[in-house]
C-alpha atoms as a PDB file:
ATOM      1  CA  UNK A   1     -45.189 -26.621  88.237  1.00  0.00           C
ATOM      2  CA  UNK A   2     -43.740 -29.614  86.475  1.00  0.00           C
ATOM      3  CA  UNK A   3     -44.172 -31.908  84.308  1.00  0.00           C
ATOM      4  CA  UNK A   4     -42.858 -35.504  85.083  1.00  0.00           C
ATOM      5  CA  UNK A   5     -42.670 -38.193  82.497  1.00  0.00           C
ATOM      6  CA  UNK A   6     -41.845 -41.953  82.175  1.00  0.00           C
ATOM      7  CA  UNK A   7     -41.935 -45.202  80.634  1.00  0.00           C
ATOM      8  CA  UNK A   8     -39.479 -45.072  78.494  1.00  0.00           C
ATOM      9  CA  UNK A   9     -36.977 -48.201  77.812  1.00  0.00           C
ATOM     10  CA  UNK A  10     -35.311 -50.453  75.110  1.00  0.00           C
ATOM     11  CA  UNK A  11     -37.646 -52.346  72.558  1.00  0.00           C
ATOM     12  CA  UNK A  12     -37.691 -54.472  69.710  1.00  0.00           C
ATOM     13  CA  UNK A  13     -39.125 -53.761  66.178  1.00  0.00           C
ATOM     14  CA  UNK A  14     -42.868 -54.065  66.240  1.00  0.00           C
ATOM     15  CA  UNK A  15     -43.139 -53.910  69.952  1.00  0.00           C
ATOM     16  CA  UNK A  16     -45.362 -51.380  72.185  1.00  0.00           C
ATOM     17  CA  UNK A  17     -44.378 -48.796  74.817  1.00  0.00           C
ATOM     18  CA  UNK A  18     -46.823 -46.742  76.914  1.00  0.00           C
ATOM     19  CA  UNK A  19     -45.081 -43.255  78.347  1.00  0.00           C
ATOM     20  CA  UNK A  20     -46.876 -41.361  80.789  1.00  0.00           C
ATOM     21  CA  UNK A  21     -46.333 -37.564  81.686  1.00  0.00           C
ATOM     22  CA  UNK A  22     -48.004 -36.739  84.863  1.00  0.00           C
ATOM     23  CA  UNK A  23     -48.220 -32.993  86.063  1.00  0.00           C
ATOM     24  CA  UNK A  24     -48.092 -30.947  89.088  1.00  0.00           C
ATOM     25  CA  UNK A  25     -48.671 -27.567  90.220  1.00  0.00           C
ATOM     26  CA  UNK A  26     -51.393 -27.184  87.604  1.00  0.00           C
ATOM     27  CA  UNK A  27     -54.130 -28.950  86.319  1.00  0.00           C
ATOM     28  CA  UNK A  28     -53.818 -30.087  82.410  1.00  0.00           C
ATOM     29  CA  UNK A  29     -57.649 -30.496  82.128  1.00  0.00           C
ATOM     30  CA  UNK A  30     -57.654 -26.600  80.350  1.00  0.00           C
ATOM     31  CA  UNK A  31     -54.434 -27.239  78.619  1.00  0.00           C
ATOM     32  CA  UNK A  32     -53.308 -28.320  75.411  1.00  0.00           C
ATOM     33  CA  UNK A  33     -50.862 -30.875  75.810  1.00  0.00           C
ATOM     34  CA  UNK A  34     -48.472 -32.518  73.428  1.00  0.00           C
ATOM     35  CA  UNK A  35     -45.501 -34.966  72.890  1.00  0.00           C
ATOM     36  CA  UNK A  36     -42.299 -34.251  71.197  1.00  0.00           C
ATOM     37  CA  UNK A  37     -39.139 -36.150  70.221  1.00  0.00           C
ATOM     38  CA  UNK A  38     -35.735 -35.595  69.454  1.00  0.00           C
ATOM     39  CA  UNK A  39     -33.349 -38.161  67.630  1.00  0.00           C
ATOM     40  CA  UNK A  40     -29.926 -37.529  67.702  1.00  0.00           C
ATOM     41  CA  UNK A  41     -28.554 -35.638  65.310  1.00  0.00           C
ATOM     42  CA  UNK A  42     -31.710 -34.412  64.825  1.00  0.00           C
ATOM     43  CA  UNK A  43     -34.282 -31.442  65.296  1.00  0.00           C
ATOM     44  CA  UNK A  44     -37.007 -31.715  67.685  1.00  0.00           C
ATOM     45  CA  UNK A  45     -40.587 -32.715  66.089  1.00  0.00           C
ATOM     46  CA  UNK A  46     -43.978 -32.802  66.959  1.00  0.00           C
ATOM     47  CA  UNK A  47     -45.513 -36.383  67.206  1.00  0.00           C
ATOM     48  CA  UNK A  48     -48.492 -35.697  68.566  1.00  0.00           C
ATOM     49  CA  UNK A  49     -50.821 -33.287  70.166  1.00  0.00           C
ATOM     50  CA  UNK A  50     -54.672 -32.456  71.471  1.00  0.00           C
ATOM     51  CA  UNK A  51     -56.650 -29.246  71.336  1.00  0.00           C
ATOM     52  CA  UNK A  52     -58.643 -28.002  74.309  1.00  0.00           C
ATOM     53  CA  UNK A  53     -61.148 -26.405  72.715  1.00  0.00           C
ATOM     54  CA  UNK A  54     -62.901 -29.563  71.045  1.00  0.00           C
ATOM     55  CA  UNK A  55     -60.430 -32.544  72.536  1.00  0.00           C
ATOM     56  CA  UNK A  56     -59.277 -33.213  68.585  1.00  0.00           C
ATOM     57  CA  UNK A  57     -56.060 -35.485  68.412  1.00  0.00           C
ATOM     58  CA  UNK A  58     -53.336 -34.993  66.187  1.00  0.00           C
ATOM     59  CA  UNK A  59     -50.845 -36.812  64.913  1.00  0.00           C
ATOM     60  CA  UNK A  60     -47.575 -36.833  63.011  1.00  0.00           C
ATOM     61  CA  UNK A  61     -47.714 -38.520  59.300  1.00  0.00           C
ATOM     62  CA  UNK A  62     -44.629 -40.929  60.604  1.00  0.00           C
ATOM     63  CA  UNK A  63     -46.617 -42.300  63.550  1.00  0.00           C
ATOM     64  CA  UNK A  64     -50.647 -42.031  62.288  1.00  0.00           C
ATOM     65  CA  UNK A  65     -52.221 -45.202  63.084  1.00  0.00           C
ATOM     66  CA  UNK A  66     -49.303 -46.580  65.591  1.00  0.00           C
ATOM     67  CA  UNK A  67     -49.599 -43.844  68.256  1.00  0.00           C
ATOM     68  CA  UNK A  68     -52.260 -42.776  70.892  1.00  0.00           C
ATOM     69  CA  UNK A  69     -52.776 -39.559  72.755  1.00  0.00           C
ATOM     70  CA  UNK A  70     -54.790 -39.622  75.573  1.00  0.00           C
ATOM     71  CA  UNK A  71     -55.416 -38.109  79.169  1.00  0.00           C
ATOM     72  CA  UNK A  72     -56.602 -39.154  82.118  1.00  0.00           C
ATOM     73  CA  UNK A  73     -57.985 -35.764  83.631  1.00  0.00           C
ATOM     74  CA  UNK A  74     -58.487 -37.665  87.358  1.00  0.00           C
ATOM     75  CA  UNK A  75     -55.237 -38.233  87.273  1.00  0.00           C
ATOM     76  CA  UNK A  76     -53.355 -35.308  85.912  1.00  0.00           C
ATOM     77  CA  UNK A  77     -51.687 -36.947  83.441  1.00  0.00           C
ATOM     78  CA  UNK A  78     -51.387 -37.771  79.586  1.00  0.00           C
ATOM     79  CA  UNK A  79     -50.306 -40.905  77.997  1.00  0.00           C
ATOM     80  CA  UNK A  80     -48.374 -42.092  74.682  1.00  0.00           C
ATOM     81  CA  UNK A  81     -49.645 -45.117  73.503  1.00  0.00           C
ATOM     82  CA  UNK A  82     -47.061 -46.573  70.696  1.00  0.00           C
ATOM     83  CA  UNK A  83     -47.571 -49.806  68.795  1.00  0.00           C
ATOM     84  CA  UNK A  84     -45.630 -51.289  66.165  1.00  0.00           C
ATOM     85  CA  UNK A  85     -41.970 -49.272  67.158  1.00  0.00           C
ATOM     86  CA  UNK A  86     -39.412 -48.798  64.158  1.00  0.00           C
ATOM     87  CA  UNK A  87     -35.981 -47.690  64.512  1.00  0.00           C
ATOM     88  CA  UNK A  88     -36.661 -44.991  63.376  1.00  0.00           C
ATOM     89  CA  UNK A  89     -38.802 -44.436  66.507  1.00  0.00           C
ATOM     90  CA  UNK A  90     -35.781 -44.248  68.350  1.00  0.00           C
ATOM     91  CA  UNK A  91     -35.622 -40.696  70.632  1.00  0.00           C
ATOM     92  CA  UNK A  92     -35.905 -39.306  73.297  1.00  0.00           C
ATOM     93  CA  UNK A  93     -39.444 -38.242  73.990  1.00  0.00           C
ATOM     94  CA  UNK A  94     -41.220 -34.906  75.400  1.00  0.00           C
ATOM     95  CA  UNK A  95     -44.295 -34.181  76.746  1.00  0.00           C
ATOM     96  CA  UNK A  96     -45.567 -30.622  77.021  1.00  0.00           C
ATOM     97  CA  UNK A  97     -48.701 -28.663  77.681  1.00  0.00           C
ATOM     98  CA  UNK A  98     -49.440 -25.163  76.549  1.00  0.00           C
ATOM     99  CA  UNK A  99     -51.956 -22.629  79.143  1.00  0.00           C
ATOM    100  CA  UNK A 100     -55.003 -21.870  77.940  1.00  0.00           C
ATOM    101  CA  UNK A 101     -53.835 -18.157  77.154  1.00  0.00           C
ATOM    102  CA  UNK A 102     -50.501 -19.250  76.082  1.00  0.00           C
ATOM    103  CA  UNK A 103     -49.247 -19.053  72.607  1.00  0.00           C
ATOM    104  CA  UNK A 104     -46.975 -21.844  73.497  1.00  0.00           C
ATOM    105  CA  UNK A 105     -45.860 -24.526  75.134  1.00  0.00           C
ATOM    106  CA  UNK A 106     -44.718 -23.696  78.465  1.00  0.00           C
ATOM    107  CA  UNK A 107     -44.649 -26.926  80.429  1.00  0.00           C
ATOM    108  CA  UNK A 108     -42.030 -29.350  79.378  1.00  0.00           C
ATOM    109  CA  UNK A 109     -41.411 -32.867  80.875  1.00  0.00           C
ATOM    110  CA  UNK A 110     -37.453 -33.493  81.200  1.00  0.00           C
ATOM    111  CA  UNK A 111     -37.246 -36.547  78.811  1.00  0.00           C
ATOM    112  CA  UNK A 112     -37.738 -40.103  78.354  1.00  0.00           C
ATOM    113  CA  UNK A 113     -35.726 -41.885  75.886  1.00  0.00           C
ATOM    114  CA  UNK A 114     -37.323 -44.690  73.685  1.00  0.00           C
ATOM    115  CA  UNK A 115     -34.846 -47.169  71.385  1.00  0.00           C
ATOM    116  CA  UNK A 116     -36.215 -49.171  69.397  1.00  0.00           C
ATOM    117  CA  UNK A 117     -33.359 -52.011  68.225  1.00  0.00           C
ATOM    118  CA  UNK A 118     -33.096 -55.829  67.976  1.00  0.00           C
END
C-alpha cells in the first residue's frame, strides 16, 4: 500500500503547479482522499479534501478559488491543481486518503515540496 506523489518544484509568484499522488495496493475510488502541507516552522494543515459519500470538495480559506482537487479513478490517482502560487504557498505538500471505515487518514504520500519565490 502506498501512496506516491509528485510534481513538486520551484515557482514564481502567480505561477501554476499540478502535483499528482498516485496509489498502489488499494484502490482510492472508496476513499476519501486529501492534501496536506507543512511550512517550516510550521504545523501541518489541511488544504484540501473530498468526501466519498457525495464526491463534495473542500477547500482551505487560504487557497479557495486557486486550488483544485480532483481524481482520476482509471488511474488511481488524485491531483492538486494550484494557480496563482504566493509565498506563502511555499511547503511541502501531502497527499492522503482515509478507508472507507477509517476514522482517519491512513495512507500518506512521502512529500513533495512546492516554493514559491522570485
Amino acid at each position: 500500500v502506498q501512496l506516491q506523489a509528485s510534481g513538486g518544484g520551484l515557482v514564481h509568484p502567480g505561477g501554476s503547479l499540478r502535483l499528482s499522488c498516485a496509489a498502489s495496493g488499494f484502490t482510492l475510488d472508496d476513499h476519501a482522499i486529501a492534501w496536506f502541507r507543512q511550512a517550516p516552522g510550521k504545523e501541518r494543515e489541511g488544504v484540501s479534501c473530498i468526501t466519498t459519500s457525495d464526491g463534495k470538495t473542500y477547500y482551505a480559506d487560504s487557497v479557495k478559488g486557486r486550488v483544485i482537487i480532483s481524481r482520476d479513478n482509471a488511474k488511481n490517482t488524485i491531483y492538486l491543481d494550484m494557480n496563482s502560487l504566493k509565498p506563502e504557498d511555499t511547503a511541502v505538500y501531502y497527499c492522503a486518503a482515509r478507508p472507507p471505515s477509517g476514522s482517519s487518514y491512513s495512507y500518506w504520500g512521502q512529500g513533495t515540496q512546492v516554493t514559491v519565490s522570485s
